[in-house]
C-alpha atoms as a PDB file:
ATOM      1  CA  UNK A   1       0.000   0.000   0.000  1.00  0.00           C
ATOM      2  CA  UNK A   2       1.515   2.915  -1.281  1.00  0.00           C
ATOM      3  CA  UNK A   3       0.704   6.767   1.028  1.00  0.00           C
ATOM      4  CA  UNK A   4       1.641  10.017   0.257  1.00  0.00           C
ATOM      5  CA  UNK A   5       4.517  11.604   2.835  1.00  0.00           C
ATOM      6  CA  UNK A   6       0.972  13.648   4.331  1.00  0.00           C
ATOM      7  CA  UNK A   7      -1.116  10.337   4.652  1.00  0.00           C
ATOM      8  CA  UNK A   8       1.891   8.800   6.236  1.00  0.00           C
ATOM      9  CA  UNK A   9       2.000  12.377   8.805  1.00  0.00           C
ATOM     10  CA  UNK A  10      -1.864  11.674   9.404  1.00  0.00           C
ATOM     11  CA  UNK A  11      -1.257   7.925  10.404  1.00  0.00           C
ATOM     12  CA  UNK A  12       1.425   9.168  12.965  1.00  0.00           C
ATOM     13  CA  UNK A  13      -1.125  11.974  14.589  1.00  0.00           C
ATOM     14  CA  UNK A  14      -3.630   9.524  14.653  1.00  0.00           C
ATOM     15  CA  UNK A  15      -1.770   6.740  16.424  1.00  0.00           C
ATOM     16  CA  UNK A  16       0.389   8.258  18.349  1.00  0.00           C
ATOM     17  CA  UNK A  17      -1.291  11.818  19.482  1.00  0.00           C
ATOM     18  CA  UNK A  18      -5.084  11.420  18.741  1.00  0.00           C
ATOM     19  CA  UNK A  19      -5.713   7.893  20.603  1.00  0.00           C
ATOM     20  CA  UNK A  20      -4.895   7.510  24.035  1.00  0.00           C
ATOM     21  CA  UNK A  21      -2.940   4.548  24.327  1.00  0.00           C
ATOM     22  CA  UNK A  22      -0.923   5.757  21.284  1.00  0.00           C
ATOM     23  CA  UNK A  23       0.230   8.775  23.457  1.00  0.00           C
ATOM     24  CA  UNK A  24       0.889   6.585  26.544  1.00  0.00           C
ATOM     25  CA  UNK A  25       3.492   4.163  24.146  1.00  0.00           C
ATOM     26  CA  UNK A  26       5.360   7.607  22.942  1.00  0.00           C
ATOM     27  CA  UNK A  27       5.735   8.697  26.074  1.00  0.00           C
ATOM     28  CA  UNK A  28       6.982   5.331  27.303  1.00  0.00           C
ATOM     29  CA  UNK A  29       9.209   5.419  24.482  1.00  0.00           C
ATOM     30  CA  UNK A  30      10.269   8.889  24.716  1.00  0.00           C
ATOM     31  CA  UNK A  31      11.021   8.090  28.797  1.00  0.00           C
ATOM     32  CA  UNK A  32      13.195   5.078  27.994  1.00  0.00           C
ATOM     33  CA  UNK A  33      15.095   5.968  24.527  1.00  0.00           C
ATOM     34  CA  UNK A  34      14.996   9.928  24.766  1.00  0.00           C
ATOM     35  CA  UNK A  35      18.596  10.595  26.697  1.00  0.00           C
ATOM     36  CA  UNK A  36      21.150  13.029  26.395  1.00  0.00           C
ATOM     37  CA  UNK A  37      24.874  12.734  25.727  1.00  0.00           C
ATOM     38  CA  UNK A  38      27.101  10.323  27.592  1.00  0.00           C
ATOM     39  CA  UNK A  39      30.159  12.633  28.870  1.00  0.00           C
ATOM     40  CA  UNK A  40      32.276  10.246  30.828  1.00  0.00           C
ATOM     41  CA  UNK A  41      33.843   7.697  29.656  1.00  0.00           C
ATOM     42  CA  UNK A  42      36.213   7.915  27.099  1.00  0.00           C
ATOM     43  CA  UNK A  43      35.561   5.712  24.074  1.00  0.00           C
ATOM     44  CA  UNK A  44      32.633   4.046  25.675  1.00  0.00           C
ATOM     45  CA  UNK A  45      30.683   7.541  25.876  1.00  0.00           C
ATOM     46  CA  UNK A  46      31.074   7.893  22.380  1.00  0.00           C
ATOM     47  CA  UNK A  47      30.053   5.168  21.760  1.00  0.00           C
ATOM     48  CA  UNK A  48      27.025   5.233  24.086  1.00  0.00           C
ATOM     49  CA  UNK A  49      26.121   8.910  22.606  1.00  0.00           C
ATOM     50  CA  UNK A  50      25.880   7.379  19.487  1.00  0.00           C
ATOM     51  CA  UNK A  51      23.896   4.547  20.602  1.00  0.00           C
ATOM     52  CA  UNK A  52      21.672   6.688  22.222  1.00  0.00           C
ATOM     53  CA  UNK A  53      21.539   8.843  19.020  1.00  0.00           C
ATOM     54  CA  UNK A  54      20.473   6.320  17.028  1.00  0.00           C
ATOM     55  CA  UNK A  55      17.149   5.350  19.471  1.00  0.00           C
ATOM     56  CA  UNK A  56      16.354   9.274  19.802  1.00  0.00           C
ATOM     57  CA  UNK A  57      16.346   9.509  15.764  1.00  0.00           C
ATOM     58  CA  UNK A  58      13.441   7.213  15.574  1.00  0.00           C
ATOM     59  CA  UNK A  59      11.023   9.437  18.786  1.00  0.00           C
ATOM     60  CA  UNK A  60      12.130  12.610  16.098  1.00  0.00           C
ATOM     61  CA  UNK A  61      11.309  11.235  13.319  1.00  0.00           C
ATOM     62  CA  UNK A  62       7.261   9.879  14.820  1.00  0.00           C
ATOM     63  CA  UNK A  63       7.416  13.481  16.553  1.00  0.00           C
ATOM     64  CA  UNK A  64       8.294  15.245  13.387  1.00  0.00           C
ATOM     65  CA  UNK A  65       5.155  13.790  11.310  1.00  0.00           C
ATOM     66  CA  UNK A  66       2.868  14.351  14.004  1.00  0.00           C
ATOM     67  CA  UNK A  67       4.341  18.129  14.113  1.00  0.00           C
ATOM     68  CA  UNK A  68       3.627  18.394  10.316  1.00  0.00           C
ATOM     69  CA  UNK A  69      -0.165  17.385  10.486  1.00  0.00           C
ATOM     70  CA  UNK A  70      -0.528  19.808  13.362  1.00  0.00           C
ATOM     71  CA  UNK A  71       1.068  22.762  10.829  1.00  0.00           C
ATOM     72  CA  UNK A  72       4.271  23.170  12.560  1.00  0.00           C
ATOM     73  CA  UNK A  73       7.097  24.363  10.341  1.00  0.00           C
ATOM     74  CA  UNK A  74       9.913  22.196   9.707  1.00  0.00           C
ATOM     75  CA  UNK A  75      13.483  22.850  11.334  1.00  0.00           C
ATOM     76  CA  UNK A  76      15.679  24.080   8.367  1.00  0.00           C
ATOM     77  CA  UNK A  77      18.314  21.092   9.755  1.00  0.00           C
ATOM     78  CA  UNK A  78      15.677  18.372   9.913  1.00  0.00           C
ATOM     79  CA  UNK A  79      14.940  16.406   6.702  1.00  0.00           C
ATOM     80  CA  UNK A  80      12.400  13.024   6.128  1.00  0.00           C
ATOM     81  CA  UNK A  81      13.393  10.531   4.080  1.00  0.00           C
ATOM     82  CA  UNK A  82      10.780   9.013   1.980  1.00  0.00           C
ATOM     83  CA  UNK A  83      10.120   5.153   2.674  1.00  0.00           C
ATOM     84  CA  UNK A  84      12.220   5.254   6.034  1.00  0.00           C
END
């Protein structure tokens, strides 16, 4: 099934903002993958960051199509990419 990038941003408001449980799982995810930068540690905080960075990108990316359903401009640095 094939949906245009604002079907897809619909989808996301729906299930994650508009139904009740869907807001309880992103904040559960947001709570457990939403962390900031690991600065101790050497190597292994790098590393972690980066870890970390990689779990945040998917809470911005569900936050970013709910944001463009609800008309909120688009940061100049963030970017979609189609079928991810």
């Amino acid at each position: 099934m094939t949906m245009t990038p604002e079907q897809t941003d619909a989808m996301f408001k729906r299930v994650f903002e508009d139904h009740h449980e869907g807001r309880l799982v992103l904040e559960l995810l947001i709570q457990r993958f939403a962390r900031n930068a690991c600065t101790v540690g050497g190597i292994d905080a790098i590393l972690t960051t980066y870890k970390q960075a990689g779990n945040r990108e998917v809470l911005d990316h569900i936050v970013l199509r709910i944001n463009r359903t609800n008309g909120v401009q688009e940061d100049a640095n963030d970017h979609d990419e189609q079928g991810a």
